[in-house]
N, C-alpha and C. Protein backbone atom coordinates (compact mmCIF):
# COMPACT_ATOMS: atom_id res chain seq x y z
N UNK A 1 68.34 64.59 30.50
CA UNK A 1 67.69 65.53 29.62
C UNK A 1 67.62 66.89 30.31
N UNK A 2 67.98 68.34 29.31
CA UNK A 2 68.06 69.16 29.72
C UNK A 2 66.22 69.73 29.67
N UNK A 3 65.86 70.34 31.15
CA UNK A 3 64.61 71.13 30.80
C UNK A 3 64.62 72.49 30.74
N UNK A 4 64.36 73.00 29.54
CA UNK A 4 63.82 74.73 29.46
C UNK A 4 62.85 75.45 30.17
N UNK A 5 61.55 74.42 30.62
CA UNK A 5 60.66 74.59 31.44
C UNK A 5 59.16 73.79 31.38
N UNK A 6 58.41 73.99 32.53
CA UNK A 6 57.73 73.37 32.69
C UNK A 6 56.44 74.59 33.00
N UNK A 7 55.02 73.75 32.60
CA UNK A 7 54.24 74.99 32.49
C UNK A 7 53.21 73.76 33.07
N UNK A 8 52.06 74.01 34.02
CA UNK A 8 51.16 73.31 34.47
C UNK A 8 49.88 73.95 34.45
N UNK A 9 48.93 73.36 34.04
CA UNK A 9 47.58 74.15 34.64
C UNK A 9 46.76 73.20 34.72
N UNK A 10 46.40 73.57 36.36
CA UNK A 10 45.54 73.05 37.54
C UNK A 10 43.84 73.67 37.15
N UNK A 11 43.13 72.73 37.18
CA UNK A 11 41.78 73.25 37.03
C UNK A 11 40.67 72.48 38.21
N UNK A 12 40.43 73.10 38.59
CA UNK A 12 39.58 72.61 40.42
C UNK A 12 38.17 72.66 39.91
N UNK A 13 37.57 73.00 38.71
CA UNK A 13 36.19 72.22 38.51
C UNK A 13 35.96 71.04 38.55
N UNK A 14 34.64 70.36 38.90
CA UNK A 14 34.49 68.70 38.83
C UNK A 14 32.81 69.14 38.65
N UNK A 15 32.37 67.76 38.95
CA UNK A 15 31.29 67.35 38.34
C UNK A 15 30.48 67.92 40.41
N UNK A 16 29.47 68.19 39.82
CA UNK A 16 28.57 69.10 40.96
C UNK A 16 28.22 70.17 41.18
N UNK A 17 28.38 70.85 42.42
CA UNK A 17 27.76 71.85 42.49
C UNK A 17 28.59 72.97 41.74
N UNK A 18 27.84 74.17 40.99
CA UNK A 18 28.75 75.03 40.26
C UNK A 18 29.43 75.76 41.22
N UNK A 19 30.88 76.03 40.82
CA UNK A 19 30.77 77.04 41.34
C UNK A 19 30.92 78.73 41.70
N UNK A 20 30.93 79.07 42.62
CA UNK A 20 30.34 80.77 42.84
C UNK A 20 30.94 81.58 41.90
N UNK A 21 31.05 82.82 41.38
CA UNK A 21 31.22 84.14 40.53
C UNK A 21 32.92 84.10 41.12
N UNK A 22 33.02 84.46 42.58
CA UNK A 22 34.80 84.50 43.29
C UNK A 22 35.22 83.40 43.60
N UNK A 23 35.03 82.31 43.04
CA UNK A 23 35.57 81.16 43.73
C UNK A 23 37.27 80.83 42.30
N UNK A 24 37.96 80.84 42.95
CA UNK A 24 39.46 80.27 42.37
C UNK A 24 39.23 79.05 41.73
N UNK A 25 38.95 78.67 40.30
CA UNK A 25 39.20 77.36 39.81
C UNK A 25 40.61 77.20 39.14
N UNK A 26 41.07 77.88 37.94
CA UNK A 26 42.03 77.49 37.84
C UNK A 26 43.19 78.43 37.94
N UNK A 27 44.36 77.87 37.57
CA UNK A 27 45.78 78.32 38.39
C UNK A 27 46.78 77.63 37.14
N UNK A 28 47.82 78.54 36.34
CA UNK A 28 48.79 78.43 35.29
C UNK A 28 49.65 78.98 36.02
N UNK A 29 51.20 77.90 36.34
CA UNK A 29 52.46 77.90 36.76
C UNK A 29 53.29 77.81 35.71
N UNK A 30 54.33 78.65 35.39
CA UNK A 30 55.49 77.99 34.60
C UNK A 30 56.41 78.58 35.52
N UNK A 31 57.06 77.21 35.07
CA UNK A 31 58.88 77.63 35.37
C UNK A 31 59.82 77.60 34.43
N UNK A 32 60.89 78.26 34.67
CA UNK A 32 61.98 78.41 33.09
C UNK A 32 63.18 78.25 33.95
N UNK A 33 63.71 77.70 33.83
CA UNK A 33 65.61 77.57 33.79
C UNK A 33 66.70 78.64 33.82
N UNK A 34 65.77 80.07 33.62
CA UNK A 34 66.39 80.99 33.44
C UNK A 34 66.17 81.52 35.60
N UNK A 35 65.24 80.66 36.11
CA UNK A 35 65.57 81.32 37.49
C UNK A 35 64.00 81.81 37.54
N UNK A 36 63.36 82.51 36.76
CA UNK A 36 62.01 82.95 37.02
C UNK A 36 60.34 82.01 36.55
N UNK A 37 59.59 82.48 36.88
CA UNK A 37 58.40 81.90 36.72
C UNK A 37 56.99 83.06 37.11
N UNK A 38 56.12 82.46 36.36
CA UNK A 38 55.39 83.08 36.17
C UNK A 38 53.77 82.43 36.78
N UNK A 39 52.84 82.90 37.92
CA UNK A 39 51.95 82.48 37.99
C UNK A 39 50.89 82.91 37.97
N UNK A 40 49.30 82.55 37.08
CA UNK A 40 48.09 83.32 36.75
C UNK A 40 46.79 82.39 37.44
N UNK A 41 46.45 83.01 38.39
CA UNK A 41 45.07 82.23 38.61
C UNK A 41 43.76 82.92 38.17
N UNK A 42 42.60 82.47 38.12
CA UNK A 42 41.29 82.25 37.46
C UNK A 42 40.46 81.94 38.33
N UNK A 43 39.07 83.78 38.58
CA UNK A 43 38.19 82.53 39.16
C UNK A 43 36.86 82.79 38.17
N UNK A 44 35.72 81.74 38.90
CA UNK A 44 34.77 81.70 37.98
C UNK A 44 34.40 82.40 37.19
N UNK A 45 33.50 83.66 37.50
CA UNK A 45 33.66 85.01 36.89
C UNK A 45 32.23 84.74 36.61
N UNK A 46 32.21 84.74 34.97
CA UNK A 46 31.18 84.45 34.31
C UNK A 46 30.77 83.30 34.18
N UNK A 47 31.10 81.87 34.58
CA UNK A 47 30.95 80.74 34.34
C UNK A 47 31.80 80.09 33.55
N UNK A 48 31.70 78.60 32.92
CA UNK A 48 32.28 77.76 33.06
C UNK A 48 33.27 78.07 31.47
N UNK A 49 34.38 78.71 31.20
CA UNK A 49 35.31 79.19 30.41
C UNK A 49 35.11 80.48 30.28
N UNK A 50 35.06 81.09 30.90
CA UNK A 50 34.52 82.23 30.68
C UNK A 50 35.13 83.36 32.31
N UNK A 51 36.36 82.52 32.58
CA UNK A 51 37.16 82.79 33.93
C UNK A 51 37.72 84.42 34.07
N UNK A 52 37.66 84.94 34.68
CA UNK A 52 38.87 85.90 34.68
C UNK A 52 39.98 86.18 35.52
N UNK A 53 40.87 86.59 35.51
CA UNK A 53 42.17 86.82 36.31
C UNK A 53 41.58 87.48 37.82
N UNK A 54 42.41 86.63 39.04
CA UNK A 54 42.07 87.29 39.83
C UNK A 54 43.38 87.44 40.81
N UNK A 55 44.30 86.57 40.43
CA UNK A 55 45.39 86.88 40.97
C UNK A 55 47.10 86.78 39.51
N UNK A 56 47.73 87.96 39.77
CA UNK A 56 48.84 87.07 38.40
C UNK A 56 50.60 87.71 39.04
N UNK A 57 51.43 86.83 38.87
CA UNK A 57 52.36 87.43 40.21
C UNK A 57 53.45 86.66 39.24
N UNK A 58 54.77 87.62 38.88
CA UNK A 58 56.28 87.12 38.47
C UNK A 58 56.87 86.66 39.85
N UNK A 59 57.71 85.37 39.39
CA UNK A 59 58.12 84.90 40.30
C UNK A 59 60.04 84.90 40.21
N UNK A 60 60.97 85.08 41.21
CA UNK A 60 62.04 85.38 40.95
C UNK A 60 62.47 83.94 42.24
N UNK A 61 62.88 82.58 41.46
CA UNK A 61 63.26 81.70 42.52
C UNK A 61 64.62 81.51 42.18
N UNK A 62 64.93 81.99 40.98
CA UNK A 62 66.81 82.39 41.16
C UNK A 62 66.98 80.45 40.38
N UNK A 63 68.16 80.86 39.64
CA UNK A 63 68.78 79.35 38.97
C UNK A 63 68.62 77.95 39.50
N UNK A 64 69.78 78.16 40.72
CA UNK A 64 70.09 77.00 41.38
C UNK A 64 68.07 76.12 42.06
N UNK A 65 67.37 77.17 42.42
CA UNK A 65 66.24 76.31 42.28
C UNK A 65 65.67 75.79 41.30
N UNK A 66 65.51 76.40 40.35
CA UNK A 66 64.78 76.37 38.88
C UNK A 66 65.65 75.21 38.66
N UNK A 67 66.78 74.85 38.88
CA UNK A 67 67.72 74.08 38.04
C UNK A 67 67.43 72.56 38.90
N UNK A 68 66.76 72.76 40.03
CA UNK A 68 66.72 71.52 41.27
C UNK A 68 65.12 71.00 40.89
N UNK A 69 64.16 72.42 40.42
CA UNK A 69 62.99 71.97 40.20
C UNK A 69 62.88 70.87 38.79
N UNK A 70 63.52 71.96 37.80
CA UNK A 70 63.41 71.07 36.66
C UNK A 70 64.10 69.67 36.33
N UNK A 71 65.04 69.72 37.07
CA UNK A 71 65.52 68.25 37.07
C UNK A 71 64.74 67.28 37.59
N UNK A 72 63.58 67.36 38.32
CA UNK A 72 62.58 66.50 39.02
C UNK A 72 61.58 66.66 37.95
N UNK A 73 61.50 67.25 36.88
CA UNK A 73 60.62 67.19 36.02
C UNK A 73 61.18 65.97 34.44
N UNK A 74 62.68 66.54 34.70
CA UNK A 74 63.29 65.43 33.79
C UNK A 74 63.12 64.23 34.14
N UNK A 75 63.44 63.80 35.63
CA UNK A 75 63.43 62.75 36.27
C UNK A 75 61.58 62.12 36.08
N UNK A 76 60.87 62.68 35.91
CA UNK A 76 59.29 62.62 36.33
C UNK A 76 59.35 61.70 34.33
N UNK A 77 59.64 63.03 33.49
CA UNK A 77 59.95 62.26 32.22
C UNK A 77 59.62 60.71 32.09
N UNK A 78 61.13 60.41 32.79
CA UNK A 78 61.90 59.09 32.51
C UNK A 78 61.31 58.09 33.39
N UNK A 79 60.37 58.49 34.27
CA UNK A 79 59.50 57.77 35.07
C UNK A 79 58.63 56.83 34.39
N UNK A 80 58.04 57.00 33.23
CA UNK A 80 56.85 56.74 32.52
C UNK A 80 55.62 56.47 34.29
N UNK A 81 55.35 57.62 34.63
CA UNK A 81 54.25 57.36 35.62
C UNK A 81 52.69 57.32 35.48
N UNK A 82 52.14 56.30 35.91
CA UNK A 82 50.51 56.11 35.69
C UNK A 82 50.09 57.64 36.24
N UNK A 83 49.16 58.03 35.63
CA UNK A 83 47.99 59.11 36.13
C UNK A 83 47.21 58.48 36.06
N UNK A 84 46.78 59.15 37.05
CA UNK A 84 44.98 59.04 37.72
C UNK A 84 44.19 59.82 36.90
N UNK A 85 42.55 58.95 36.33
CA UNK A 85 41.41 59.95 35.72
C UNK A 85 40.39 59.36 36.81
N UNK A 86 40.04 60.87 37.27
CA UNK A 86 38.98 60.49 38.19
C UNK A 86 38.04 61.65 37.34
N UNK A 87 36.25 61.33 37.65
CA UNK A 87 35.49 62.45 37.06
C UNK A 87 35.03 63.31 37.97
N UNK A 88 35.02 63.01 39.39
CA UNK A 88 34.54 63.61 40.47
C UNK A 88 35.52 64.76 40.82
N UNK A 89 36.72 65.28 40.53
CA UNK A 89 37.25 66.07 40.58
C UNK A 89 38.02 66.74 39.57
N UNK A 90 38.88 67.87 40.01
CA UNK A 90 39.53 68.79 38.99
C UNK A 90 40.03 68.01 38.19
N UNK A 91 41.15 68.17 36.87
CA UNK A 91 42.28 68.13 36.29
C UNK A 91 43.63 69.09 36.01
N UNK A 92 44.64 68.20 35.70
CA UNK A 92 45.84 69.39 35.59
C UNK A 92 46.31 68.80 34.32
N UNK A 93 46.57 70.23 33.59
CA UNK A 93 47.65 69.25 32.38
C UNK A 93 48.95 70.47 32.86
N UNK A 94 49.74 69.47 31.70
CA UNK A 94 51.63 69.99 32.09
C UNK A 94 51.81 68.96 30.74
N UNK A 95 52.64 70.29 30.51
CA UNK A 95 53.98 70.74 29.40
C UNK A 95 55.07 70.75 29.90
N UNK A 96 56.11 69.84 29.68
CA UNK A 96 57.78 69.79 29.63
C UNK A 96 58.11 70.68 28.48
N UNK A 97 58.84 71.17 28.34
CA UNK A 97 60.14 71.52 27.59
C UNK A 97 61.28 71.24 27.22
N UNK A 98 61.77 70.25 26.81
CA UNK A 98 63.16 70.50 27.33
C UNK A 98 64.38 71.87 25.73
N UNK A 99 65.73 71.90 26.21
CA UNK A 99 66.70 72.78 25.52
C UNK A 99 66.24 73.08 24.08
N UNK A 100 65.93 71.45 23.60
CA UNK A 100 66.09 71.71 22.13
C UNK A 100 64.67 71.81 21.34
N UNK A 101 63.86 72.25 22.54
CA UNK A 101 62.42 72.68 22.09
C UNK A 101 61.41 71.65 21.69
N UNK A 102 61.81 70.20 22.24
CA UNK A 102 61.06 69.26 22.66
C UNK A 102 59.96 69.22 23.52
N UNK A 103 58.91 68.90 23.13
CA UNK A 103 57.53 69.33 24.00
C UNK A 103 57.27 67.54 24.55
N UNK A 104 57.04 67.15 25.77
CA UNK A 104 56.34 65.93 26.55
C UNK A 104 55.04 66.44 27.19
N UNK A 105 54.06 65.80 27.15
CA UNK A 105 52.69 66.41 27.47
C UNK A 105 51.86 65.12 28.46
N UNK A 106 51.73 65.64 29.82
CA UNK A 106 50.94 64.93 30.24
C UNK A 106 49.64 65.42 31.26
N UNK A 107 48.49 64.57 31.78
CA UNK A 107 47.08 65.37 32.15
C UNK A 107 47.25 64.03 33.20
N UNK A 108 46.18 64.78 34.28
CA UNK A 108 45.77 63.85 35.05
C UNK A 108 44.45 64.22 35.94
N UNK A 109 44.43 63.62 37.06
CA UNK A 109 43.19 64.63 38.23
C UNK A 109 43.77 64.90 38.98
N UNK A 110 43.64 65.81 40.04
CA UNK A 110 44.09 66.82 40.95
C UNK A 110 43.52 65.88 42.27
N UNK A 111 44.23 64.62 42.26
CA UNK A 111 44.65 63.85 43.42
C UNK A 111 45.63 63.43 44.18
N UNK A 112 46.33 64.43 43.68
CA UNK A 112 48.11 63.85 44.10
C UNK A 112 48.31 62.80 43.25
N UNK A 113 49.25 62.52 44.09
CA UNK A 113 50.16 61.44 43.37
C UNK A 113 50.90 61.35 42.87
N UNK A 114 51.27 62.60 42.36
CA UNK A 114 52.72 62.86 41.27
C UNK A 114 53.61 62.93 42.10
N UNK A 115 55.04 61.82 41.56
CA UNK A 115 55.74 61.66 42.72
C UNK A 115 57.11 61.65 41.61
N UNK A 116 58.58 61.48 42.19
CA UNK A 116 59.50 60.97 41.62
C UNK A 116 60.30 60.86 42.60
N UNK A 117 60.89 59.64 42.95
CA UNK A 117 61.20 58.46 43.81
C UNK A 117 60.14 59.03 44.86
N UNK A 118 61.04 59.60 45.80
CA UNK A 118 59.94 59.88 47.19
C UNK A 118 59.70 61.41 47.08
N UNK A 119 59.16 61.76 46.13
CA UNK A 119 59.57 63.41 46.43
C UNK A 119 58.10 63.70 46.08
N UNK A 120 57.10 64.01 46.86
CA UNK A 120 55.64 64.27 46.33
C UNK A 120 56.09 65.73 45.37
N UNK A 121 55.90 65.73 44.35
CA UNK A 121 56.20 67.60 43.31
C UNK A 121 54.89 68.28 43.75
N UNK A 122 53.71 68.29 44.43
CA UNK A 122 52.46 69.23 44.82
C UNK A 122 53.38 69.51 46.28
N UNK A 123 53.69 69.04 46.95
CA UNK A 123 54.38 69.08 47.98
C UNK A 123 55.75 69.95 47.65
N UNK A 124 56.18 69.53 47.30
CA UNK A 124 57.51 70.44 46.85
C UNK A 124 57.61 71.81 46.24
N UNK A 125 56.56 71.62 45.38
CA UNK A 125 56.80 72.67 44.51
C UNK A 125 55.22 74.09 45.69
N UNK A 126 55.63 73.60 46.60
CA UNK A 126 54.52 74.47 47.36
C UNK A 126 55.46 74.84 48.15
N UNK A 127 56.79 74.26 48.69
CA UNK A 127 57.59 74.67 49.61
C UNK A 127 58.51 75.75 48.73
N UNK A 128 58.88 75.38 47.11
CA UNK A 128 60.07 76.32 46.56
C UNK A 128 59.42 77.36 46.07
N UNK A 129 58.06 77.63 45.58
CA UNK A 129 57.11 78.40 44.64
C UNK A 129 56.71 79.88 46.08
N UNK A 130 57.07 80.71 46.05
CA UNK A 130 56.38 81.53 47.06
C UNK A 130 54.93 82.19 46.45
N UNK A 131 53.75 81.11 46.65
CA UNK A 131 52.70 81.28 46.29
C UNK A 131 51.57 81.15 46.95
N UNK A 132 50.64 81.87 47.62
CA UNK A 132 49.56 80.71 48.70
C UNK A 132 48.88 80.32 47.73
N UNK A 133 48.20 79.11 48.45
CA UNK A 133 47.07 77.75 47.67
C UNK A 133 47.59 77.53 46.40
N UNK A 134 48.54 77.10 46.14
CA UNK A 134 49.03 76.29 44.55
C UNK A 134 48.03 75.09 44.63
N UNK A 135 47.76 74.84 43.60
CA UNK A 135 46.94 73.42 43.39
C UNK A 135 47.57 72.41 42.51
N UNK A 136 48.47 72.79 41.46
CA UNK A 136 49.82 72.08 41.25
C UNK A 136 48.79 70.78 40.73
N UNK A 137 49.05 69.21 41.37
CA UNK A 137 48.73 68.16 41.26
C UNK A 137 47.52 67.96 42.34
N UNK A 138 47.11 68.81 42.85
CA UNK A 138 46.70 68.26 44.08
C UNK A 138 46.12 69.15 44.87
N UNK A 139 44.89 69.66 44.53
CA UNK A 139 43.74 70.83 44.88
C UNK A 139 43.48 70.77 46.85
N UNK A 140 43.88 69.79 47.33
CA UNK A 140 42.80 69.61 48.18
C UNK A 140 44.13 69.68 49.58
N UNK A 141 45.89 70.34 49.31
CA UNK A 141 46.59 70.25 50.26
C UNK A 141 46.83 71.34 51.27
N UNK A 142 46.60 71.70 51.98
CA UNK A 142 46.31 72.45 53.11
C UNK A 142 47.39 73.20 53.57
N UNK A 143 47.20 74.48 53.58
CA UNK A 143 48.21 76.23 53.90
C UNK A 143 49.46 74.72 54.99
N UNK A 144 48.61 74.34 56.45
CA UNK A 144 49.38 73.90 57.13
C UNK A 144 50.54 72.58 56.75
N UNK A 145 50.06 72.13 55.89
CA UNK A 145 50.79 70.58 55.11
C UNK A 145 51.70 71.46 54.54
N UNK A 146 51.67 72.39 54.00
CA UNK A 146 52.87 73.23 52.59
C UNK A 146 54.13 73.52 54.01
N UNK A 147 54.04 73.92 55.57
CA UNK A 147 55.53 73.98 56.12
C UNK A 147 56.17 72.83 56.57
């Protein structure tokens, strides 16, 4: 299956303490097939939906990646993979795309885990994405784990 793109958003609220006015909760990635991507993060602001932009950055990772990323998203597809619902932490949902304007929709918690064969995608997509702190699948992976 061909993908047009993939769009994710990571949300790092959970159940506890609120938190602060500058604190980063959530984070919207897409990628497109055309080579570029686009990323918007959110922090608290005013409270709980009520976020505003605090970082928003075009991304230029050129075809041949876009074309390596999204194929691990096709592959992720055809996986049928369990997600994790945990309540103690964030969630992420993600939108597939594929060519013919086919939408696949899946959510989970921001525990890792999203994998296809051995390829962790919070892991990966932190090494191809030139972004600091992506939270992707997985809020809690560390500047030093991403080299």
């Amino acid at each position: 299956m061909q993908i047009q793109n993939v769009r994710i958003v990571s949300n790092n609220i959970s159940f506890g303490l609120e938190s602060l006015p500058e604190d980063e909760v959530e984070q919207h990635l897409t990628i497109s097939a055309s080579g570029r991507g686009w990323f918007t993060a959110y922090k608290y602001a005013n409270g709980y939906g009520k976020y505003k932009i605090c970082r928003k950055q075009q991304l230029a990772i050129g075809k041949p990646v876009a074309k390596e990323i999204l194929s691990l998203f096709s592959q992720f597809i055809d996986s049928n993979q369990l997600n994790y619902d945990a309540t103690d932490i964030g969630t992420w949902r993600m939108t597939i795309t594929d060519v013919e304007g086919k939408s696949f929709h899946f959510r989970g918690s921001l525990c890792g885990g999203v994998t296809v064969g051995d390829v962790d995608l919070t892991y990966y997509l932190c090494k191809q994405i030139p972004v600091d702190g992506l939270f992707v699948f997985n809020n809690s992976v560390m500047e030093s784990d991403r080299d």
